[in-house]
PDB file of N, CA and C in Angstrom:
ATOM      1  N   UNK A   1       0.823  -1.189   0.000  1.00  0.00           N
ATOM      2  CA  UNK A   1       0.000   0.000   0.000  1.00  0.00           C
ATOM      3  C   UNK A   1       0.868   1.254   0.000  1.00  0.00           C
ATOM      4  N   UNK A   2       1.755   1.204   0.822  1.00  0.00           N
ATOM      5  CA  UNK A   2       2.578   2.362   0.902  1.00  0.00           C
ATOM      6  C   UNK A   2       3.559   2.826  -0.107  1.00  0.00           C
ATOM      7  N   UNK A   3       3.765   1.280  -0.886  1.00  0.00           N
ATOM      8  CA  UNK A   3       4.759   1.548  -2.171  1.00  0.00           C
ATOM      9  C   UNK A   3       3.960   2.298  -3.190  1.00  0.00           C
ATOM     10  N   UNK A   4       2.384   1.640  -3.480  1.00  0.00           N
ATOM     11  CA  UNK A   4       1.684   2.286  -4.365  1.00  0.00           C
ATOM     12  C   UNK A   4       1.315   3.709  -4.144  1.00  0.00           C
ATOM     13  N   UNK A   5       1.196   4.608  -2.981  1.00  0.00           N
ATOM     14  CA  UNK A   5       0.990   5.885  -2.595  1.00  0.00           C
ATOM     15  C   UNK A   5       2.658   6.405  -2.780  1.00  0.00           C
ATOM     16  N   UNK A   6       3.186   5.993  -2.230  1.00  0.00           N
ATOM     17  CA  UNK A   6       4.248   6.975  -3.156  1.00  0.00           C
ATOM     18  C   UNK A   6       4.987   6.674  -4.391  1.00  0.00           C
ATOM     19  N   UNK A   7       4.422   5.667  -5.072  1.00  0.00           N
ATOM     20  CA  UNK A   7       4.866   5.674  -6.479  1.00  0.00           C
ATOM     21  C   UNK A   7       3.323   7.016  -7.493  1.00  0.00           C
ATOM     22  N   UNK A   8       2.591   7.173  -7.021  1.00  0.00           N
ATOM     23  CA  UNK A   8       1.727   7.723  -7.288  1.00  0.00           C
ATOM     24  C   UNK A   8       2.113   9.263  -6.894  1.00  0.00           C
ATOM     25  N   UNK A   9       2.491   9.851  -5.412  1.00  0.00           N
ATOM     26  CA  UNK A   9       2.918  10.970  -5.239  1.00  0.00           C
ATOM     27  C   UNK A   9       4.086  11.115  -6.272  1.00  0.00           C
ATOM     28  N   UNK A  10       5.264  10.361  -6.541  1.00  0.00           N
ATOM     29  CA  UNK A  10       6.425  10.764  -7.482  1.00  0.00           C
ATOM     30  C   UNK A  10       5.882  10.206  -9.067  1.00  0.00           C
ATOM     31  N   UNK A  11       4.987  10.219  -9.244  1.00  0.00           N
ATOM     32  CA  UNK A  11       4.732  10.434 -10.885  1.00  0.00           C
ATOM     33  C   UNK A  11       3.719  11.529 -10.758  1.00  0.00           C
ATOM     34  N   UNK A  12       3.140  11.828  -9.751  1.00  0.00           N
ATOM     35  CA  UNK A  12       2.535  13.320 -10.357  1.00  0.00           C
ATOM     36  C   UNK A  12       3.251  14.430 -10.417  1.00  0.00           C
ATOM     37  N   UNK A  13       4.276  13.980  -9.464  1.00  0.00           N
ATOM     38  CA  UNK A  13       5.332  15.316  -9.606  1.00  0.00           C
ATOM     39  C   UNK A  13       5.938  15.404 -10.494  1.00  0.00           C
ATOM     40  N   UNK A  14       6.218  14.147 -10.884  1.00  0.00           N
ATOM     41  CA  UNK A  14       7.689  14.214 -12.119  1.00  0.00           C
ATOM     42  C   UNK A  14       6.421  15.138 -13.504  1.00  0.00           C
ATOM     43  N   UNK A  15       5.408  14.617 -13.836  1.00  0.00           N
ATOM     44  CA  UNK A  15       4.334  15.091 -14.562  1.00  0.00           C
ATOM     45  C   UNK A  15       4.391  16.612 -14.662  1.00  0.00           C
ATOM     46  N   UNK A  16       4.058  17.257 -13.297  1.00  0.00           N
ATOM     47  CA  UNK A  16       4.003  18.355 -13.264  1.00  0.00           C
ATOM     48  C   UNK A  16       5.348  19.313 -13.537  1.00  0.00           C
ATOM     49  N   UNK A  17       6.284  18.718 -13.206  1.00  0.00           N
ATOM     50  CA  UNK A  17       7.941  19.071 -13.562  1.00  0.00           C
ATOM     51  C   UNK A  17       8.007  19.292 -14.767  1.00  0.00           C
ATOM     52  N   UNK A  18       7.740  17.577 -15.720  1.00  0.00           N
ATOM     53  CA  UNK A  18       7.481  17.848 -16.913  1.00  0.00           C
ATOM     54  C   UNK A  18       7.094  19.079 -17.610  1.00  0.00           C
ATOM     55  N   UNK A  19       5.905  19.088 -16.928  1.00  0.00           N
ATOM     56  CA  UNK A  19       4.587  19.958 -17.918  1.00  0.00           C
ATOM     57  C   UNK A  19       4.932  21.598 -17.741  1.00  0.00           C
ATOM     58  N   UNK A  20       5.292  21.970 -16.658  1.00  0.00           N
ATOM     59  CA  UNK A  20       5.418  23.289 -16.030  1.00  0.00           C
ATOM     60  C   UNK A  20       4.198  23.913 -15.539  1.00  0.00           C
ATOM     61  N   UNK A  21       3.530  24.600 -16.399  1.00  0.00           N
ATOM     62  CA  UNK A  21       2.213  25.596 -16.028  1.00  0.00           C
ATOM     63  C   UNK A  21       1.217  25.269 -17.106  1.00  0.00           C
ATOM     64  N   UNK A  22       0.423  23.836 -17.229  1.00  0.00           N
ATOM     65  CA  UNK A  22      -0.408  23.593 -18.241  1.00  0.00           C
ATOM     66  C   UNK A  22      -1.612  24.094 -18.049  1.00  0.00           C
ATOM     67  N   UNK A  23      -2.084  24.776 -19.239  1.00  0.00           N
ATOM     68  CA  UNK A  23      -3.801  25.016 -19.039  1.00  0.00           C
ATOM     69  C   UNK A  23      -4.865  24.230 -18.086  1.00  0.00           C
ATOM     70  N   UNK A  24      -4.130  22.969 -17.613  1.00  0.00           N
ATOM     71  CA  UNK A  24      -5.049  22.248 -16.741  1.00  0.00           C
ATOM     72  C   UNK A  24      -4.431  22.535 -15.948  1.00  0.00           C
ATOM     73  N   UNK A  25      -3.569  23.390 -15.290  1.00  0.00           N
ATOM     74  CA  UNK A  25      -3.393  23.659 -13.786  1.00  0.00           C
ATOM     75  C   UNK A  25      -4.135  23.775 -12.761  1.00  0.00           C
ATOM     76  N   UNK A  26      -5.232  23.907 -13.001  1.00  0.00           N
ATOM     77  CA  UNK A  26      -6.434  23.785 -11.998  1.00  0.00           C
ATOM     78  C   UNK A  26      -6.503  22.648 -10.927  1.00  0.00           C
ATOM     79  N   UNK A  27      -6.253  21.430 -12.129  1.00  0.00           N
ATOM     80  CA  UNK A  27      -6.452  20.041 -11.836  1.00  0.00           C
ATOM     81  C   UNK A  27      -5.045  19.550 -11.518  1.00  0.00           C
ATOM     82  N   UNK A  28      -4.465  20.044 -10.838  1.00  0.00           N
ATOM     83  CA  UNK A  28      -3.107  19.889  -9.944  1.00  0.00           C
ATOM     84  C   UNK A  28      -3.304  19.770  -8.710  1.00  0.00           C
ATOM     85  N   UNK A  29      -4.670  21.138  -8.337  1.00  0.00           N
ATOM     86  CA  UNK A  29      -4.363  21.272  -7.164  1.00  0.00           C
ATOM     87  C   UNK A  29      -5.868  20.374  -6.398  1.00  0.00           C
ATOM     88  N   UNK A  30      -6.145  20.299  -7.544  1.00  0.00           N
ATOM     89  CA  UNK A  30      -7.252  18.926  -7.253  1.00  0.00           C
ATOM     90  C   UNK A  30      -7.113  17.622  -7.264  1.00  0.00           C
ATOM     91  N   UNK A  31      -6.013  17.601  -7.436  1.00  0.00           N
ATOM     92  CA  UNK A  31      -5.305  16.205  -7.482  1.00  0.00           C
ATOM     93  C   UNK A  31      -4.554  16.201  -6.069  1.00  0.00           C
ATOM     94  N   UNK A  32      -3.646  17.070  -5.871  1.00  0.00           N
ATOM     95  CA  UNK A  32      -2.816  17.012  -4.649  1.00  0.00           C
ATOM     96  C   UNK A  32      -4.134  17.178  -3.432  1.00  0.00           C
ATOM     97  N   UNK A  33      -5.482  18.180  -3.426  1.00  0.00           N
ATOM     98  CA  UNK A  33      -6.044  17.330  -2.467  1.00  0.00           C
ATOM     99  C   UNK A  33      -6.812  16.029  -2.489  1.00  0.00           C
ATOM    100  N   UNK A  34      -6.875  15.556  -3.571  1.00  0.00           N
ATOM    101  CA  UNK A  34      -7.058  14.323  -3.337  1.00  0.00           C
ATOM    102  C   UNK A  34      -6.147  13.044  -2.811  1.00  0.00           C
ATOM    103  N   UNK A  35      -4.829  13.590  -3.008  1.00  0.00           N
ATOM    104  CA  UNK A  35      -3.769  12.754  -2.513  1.00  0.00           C
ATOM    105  C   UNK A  35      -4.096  12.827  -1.081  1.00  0.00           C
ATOM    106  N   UNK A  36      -4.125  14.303  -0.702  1.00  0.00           N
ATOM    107  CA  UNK A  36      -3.828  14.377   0.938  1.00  0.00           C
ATOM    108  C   UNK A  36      -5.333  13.548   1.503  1.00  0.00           C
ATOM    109  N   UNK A  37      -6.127  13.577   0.876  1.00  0.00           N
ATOM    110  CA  UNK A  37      -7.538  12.630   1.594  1.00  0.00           C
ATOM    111  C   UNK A  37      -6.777  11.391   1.585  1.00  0.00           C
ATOM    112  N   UNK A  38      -6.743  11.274   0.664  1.00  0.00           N
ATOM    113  CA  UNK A  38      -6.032   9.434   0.437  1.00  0.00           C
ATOM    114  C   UNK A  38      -5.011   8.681   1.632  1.00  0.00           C
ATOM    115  N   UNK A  39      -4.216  10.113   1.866  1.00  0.00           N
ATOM    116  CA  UNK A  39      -3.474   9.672   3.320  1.00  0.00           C
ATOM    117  C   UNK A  39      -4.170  10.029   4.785  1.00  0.00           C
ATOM    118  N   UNK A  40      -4.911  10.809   4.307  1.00  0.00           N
ATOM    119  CA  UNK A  40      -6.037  10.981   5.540  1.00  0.00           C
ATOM    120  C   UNK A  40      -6.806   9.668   6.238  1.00  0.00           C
ATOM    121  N   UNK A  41      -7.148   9.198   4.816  1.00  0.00           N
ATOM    122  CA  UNK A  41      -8.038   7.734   5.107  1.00  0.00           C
ATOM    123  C   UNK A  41      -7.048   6.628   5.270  1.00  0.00           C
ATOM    124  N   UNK A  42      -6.007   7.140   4.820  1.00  0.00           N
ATOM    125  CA  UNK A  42      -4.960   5.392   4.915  1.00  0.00           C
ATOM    126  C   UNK A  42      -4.488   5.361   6.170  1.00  0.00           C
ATOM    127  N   UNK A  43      -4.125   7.010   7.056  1.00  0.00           N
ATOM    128  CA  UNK A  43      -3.929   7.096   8.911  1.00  0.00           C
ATOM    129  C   UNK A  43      -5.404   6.521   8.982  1.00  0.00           C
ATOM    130  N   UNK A  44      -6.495   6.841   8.628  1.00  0.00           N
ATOM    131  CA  UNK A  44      -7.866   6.595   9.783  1.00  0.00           C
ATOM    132  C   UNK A  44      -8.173   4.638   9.639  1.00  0.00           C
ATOM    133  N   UNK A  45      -7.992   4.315   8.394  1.00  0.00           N
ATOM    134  CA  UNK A  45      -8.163   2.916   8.255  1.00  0.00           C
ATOM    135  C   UNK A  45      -7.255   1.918   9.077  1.00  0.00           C
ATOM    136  N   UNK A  46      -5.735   2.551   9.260  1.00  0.00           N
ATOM    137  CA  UNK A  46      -4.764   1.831   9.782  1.00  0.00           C
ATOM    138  C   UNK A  46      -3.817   1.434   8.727  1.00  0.00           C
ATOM    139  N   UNK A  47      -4.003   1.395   7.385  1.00  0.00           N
ATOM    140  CA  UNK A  47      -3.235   1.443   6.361  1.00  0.00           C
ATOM    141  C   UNK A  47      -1.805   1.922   6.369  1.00  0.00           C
ATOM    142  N   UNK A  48      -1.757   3.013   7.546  1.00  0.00           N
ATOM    143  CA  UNK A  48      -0.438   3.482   7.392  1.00  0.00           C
ATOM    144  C   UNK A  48      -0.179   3.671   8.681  1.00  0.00           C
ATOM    145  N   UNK A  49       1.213   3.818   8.830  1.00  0.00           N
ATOM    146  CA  UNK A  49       1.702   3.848  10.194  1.00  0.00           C
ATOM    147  C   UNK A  49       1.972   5.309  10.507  1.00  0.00           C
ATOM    148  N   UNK A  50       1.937   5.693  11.829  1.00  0.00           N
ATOM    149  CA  UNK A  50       2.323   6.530  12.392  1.00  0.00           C
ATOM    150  C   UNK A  50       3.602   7.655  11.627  1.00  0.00           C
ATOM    151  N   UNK A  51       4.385   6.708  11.813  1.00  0.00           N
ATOM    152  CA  UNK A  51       5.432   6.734  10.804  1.00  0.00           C
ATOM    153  C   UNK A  51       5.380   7.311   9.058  1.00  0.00           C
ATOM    154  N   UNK A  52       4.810   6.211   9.036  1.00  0.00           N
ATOM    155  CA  UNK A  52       4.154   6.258   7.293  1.00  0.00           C
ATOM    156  C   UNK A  52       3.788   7.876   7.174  1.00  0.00           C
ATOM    157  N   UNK A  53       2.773   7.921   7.756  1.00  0.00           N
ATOM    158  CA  UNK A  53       2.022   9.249   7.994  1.00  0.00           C
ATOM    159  C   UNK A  53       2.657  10.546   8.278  1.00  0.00           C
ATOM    160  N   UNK A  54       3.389  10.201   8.809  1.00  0.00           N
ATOM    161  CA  UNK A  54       4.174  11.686   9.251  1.00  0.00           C
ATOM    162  C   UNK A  54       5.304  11.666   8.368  1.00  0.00           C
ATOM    163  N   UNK A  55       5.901  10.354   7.611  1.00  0.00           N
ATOM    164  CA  UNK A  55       6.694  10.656   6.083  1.00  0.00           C
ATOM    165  C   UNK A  55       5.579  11.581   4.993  1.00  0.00           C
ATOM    166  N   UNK A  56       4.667  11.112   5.006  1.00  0.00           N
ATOM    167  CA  UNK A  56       4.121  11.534   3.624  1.00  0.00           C
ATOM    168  C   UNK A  56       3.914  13.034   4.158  1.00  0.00           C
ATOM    169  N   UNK A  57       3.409  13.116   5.193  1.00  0.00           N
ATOM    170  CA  UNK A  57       3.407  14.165   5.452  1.00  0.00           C
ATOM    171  C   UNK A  57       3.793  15.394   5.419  1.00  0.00           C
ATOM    172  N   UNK A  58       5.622  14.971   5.089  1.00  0.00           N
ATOM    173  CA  UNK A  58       6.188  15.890   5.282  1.00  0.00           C
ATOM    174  C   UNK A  58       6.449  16.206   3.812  1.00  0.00           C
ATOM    175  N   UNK A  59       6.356  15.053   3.190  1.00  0.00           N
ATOM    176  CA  UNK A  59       6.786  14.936   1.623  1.00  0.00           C
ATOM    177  C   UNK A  59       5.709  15.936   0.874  1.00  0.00           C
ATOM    178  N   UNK A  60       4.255  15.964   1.316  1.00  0.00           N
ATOM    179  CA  UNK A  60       3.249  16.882   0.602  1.00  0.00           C
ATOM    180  C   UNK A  60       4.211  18.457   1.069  1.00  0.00           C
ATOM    181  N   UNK A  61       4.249  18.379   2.540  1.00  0.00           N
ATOM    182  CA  UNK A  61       4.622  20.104   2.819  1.00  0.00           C
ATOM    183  C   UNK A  61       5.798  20.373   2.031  1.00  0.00           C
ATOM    184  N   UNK A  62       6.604  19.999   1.504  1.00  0.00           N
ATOM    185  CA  UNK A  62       8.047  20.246   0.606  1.00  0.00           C
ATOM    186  C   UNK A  62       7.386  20.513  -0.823  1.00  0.00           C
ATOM    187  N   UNK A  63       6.341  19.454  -1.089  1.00  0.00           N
ATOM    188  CA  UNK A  63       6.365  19.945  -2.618  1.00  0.00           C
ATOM    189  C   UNK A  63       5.188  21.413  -2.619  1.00  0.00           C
ATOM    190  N   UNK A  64       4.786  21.703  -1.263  1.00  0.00           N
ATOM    191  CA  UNK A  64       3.937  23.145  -0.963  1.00  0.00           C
ATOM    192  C   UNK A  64       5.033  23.823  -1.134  1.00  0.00           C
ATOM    193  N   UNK A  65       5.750  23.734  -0.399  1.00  0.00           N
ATOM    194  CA  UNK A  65       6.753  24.960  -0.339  1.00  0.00           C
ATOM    195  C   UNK A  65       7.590  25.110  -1.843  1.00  0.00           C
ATOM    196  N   UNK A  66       7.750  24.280  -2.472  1.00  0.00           N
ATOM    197  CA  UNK A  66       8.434  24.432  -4.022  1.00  0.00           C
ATOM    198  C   UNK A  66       7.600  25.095  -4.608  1.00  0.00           C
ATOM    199  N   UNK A  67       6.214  24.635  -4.702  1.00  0.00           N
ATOM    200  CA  UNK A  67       5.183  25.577  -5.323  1.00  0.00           C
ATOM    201  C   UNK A  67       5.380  26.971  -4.893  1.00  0.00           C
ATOM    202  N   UNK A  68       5.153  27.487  -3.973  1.00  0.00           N
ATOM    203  CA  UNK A  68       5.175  28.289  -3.822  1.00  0.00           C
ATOM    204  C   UNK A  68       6.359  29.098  -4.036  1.00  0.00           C
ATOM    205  N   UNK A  69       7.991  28.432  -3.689  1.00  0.00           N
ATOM    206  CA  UNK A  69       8.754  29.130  -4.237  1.00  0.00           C
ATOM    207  C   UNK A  69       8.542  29.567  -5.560  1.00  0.00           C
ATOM    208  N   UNK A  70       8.169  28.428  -6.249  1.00  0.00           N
ATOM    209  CA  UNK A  70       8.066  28.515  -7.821  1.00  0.00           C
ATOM    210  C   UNK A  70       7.546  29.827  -8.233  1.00  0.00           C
ATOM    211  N   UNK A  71       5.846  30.001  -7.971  1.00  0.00           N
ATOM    212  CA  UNK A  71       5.386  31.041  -7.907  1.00  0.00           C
ATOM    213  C   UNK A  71       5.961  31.946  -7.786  1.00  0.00           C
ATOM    214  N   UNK A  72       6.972  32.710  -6.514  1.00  0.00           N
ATOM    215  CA  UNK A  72       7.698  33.997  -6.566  1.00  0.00           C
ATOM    216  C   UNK A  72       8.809  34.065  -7.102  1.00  0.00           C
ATOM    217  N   UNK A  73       9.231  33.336  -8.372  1.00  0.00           N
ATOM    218  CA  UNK A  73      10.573  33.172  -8.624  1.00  0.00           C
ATOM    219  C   UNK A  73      10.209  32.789 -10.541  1.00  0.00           C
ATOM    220  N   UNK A  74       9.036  32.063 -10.381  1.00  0.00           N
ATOM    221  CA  UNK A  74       8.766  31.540 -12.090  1.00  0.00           C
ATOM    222  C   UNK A  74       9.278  30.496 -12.271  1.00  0.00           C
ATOM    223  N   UNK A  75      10.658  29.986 -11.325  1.00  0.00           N
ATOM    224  CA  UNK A  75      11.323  29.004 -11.881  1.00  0.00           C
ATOM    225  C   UNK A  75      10.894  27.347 -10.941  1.00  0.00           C
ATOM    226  N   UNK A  76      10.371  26.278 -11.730  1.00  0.00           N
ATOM    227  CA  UNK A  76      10.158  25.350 -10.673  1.00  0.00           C
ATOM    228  C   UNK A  76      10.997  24.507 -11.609  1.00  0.00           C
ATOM    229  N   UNK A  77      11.738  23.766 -11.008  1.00  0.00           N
ATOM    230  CA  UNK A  77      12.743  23.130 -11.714  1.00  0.00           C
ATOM    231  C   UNK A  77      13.409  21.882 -10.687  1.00  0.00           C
ATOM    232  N   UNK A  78      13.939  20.543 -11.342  1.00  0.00           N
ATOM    233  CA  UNK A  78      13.811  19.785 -10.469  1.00  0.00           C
ATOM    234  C   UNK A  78      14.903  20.299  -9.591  1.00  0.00           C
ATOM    235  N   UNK A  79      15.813  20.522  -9.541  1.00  0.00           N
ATOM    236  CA  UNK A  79      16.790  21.550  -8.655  1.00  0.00           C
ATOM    237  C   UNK A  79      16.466  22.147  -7.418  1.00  0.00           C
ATOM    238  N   UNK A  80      14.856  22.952  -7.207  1.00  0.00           N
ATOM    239  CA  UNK A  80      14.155  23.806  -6.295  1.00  0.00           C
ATOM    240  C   UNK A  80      14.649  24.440  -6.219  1.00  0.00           C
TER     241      UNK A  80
END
């Protein structure tokens, strides 16, 4: 379970790396909250560990903060 949630978090990123700023940017950020439900329910089911949980956790807040660098800078690049 845990391999498939983050093989899923690192292909949307690499995607979005890819793509840069696609007309569907909308559906980025509807995707990333759907990720974060997904780990919401995988802590509430037991699916994930404590542990687990507070990895992914931290892994969503890093790719927040790139975004956002990105934003004041233009440049999102796999580099950060």
């Amino acid at each position: 379970m845990t391999t498939r949630i983050l093989t899923t978090m690192a292909g949307g990123l690499a995607v979005f790396l890819m793509l840069g700023d696609p007309p569907w940017a909308g559906t980025i950020n509807q995707r990333e909250w759907q990720q974060q439900q997904r780990i919401f329910r995988g802590y509430r089911s037991g699916d994930l560990t404590p542990r687990e949980f507070r990895r992914l956790e931290r892994e969503q807040a890093h790719i927040r903060r790139s975004e956002k660098r990105a934003l004041r800078d233009g440049d999102f690049t796999a580099r950060g």
